[in-house]
Protein backbone atom coordinates (compact mmCIF):
# COMPACT_ATOMS: atom_id res chain seq x y z
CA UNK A 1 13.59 -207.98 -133.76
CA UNK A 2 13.33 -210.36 -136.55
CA UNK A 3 11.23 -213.62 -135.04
CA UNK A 4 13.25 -215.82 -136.56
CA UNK A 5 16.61 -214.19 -134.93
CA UNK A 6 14.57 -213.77 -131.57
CA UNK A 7 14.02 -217.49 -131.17
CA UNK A 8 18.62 -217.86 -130.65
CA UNK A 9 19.12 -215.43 -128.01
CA UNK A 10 18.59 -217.68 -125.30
CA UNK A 11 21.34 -219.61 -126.65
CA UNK A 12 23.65 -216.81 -126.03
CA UNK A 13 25.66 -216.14 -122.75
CA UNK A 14 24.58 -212.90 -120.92
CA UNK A 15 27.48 -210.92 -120.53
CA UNK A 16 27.37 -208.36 -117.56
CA UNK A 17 29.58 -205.29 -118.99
CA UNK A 18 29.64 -203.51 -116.46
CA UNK A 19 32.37 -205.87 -114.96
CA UNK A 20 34.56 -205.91 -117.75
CA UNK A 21 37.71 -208.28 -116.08
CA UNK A 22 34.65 -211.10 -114.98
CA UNK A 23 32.93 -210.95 -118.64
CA UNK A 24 36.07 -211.06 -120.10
CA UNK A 25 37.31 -214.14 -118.16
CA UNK A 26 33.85 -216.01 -119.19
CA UNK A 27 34.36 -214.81 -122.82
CA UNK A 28 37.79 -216.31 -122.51
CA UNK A 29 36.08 -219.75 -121.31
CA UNK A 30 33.54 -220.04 -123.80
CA UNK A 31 36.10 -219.62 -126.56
CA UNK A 32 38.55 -221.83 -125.21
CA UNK A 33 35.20 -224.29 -124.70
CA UNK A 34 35.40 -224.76 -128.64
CA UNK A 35 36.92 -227.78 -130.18
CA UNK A 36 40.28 -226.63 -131.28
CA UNK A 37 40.61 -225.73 -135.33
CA UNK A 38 42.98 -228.00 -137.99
CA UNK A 39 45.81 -225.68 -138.84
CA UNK A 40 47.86 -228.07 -140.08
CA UNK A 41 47.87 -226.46 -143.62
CA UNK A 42 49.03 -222.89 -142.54
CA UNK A 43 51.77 -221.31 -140.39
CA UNK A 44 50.76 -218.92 -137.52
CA UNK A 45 52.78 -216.16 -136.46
CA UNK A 46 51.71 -213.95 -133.87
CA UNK A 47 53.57 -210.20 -134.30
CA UNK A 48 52.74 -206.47 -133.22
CA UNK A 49 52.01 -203.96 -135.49
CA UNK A 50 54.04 -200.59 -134.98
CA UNK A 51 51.69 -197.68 -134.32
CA UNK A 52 51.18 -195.60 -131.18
CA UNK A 53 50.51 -198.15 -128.65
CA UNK A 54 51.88 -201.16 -131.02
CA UNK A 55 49.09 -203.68 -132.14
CA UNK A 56 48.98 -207.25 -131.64
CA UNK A 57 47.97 -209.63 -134.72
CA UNK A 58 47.81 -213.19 -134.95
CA UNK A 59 48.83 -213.81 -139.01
CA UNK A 60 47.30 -217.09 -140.62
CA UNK A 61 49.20 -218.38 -143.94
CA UNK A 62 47.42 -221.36 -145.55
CA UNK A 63 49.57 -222.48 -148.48
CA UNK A 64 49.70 -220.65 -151.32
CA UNK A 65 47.50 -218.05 -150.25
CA UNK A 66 47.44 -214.43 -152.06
CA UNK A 67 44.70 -212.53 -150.78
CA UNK A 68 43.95 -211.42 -147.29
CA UNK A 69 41.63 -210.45 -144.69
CA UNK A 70 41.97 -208.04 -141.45
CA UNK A 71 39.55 -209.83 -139.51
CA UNK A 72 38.38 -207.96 -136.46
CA UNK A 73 36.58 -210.05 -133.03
CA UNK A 74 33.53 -209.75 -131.51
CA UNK A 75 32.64 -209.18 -127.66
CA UNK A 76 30.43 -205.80 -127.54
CA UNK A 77 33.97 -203.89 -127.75
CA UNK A 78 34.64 -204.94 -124.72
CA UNK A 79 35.92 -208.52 -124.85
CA UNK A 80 37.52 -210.44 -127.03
CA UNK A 81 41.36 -210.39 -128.32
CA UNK A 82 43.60 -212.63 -130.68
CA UNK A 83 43.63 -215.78 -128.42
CA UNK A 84 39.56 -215.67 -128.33
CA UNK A 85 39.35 -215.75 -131.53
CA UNK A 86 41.86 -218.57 -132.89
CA UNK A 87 39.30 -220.66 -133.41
CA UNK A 88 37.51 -218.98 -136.05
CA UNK A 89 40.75 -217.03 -137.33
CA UNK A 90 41.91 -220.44 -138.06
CA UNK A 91 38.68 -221.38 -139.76
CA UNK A 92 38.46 -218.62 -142.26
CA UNK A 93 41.93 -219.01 -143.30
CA UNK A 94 41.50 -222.49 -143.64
CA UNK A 95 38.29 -222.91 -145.38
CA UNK A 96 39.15 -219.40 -147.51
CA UNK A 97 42.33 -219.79 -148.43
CA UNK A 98 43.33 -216.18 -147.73
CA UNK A 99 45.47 -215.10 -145.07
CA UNK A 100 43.76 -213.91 -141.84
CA UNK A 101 45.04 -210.71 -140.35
CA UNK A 102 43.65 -211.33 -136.86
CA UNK A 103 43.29 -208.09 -134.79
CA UNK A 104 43.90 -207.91 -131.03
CA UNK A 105 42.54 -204.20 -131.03
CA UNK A 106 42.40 -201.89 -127.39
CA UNK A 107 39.44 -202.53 -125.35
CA UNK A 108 36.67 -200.28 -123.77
CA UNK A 109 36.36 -198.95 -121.33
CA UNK A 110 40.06 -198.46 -120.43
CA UNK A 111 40.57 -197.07 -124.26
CA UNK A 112 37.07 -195.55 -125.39
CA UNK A 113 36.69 -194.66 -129.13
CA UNK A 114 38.17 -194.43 -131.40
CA UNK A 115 41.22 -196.73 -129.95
CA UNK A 116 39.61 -199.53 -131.17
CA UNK A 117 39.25 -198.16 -134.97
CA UNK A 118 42.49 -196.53 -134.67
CA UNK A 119 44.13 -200.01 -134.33
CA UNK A 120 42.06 -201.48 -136.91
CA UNK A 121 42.87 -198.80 -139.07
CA UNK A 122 46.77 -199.31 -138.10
CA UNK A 123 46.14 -202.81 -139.20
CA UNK A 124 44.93 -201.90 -142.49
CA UNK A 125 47.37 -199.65 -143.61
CA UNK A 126 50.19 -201.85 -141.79
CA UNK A 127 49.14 -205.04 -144.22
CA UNK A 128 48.72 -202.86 -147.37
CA UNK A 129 51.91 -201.26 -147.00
CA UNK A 130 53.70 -204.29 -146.21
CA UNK A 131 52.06 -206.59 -148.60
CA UNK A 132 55.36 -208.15 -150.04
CA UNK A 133 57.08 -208.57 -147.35
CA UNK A 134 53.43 -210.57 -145.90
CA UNK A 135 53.10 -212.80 -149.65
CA UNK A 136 49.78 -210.56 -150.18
CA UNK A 137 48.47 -209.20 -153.50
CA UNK A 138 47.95 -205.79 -152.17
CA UNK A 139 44.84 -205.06 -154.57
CA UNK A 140 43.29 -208.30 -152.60
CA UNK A 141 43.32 -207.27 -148.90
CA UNK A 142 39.57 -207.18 -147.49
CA UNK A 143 38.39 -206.34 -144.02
CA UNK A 144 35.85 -208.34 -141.90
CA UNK A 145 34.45 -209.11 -138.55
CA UNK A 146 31.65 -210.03 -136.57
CA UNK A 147 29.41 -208.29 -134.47
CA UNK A 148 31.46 -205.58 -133.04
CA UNK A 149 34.55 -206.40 -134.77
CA UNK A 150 31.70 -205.68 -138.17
CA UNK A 151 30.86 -202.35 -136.99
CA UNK A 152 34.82 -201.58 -136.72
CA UNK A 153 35.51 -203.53 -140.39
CA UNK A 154 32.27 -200.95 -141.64
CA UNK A 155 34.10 -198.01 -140.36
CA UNK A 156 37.82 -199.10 -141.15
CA UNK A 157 36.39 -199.85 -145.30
CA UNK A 158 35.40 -195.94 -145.47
């Protein structure tokens, strides 16, 4: 591991996986734990995608906004959903200016892979094909995410 990266993981929480319902409950307190975000220049809607089981996505809207993201969480696949990550949802859209698709995809290990990429990909298609109903330039809809919600944006871009 890079030095430089090495020096931060003792900042991070450990997260034992192996008890999904407990990590996810501390996951859920560390992300309510952060100051709450200024979305007073967007509306928020929170909807479900149809698809096969239906997806839940939190939509951000600042003002005027044309282009979009399908931003997918973090939390090792295992954590992590739409509520977790309103802070930073909220954050992109705000200090982007593009709408913020936010992604509550299925969860291992009650859904192993691919349920997780097959609701991102659900997403994807979802916000493409319903651009103008959504206010999106459909030639300006990117995907994104962090740590594991990355590895699914990587996958979900090919």
């Amino acid at each position: 591991m890079d030095p430089e990266l090495e020096a931060f993981i003792p900042l991070f929480p450990r997260a034992d996986l192996t008890d999904p319902v407990t990590a996810r409950k501390s996951f859920a307190g560390l992300a309510a734990a952060v100051p709450a975000p200024d979305t007073a220049g967007m509306e928020i809607e929170d909807r479900t995608v149809p698809a096969d089981p239906g997806v839940p996505v939190r939509i951000y809207r600042p003002h005027g906004a044309q282009a979009a993201i399908v931003w997918l969480h973090g939390g090792g696949f295992v954590m992590g959903d739409v509520d977790t990550e309103h802070p930073w949802a909220a954050r992109i859209a705000g200090l982007s200016g593009v709408i913020v698709i936010s992604v509550g995809y299925r969860l291992a290990p009650e859904h192993p892979f691919p349920a997780a990429l097959d609701d991102a990909y659900a997403v994807l298609v979802w916000a493409a094909e319903h651009a103008a109903e959504l206010g999106i330039d459909p030639a300006r809809i990117a995907v994104g995410g962090h740590s594991s919600g990355a590895g699914l944006a990587a996958a979900v871009a090919q």
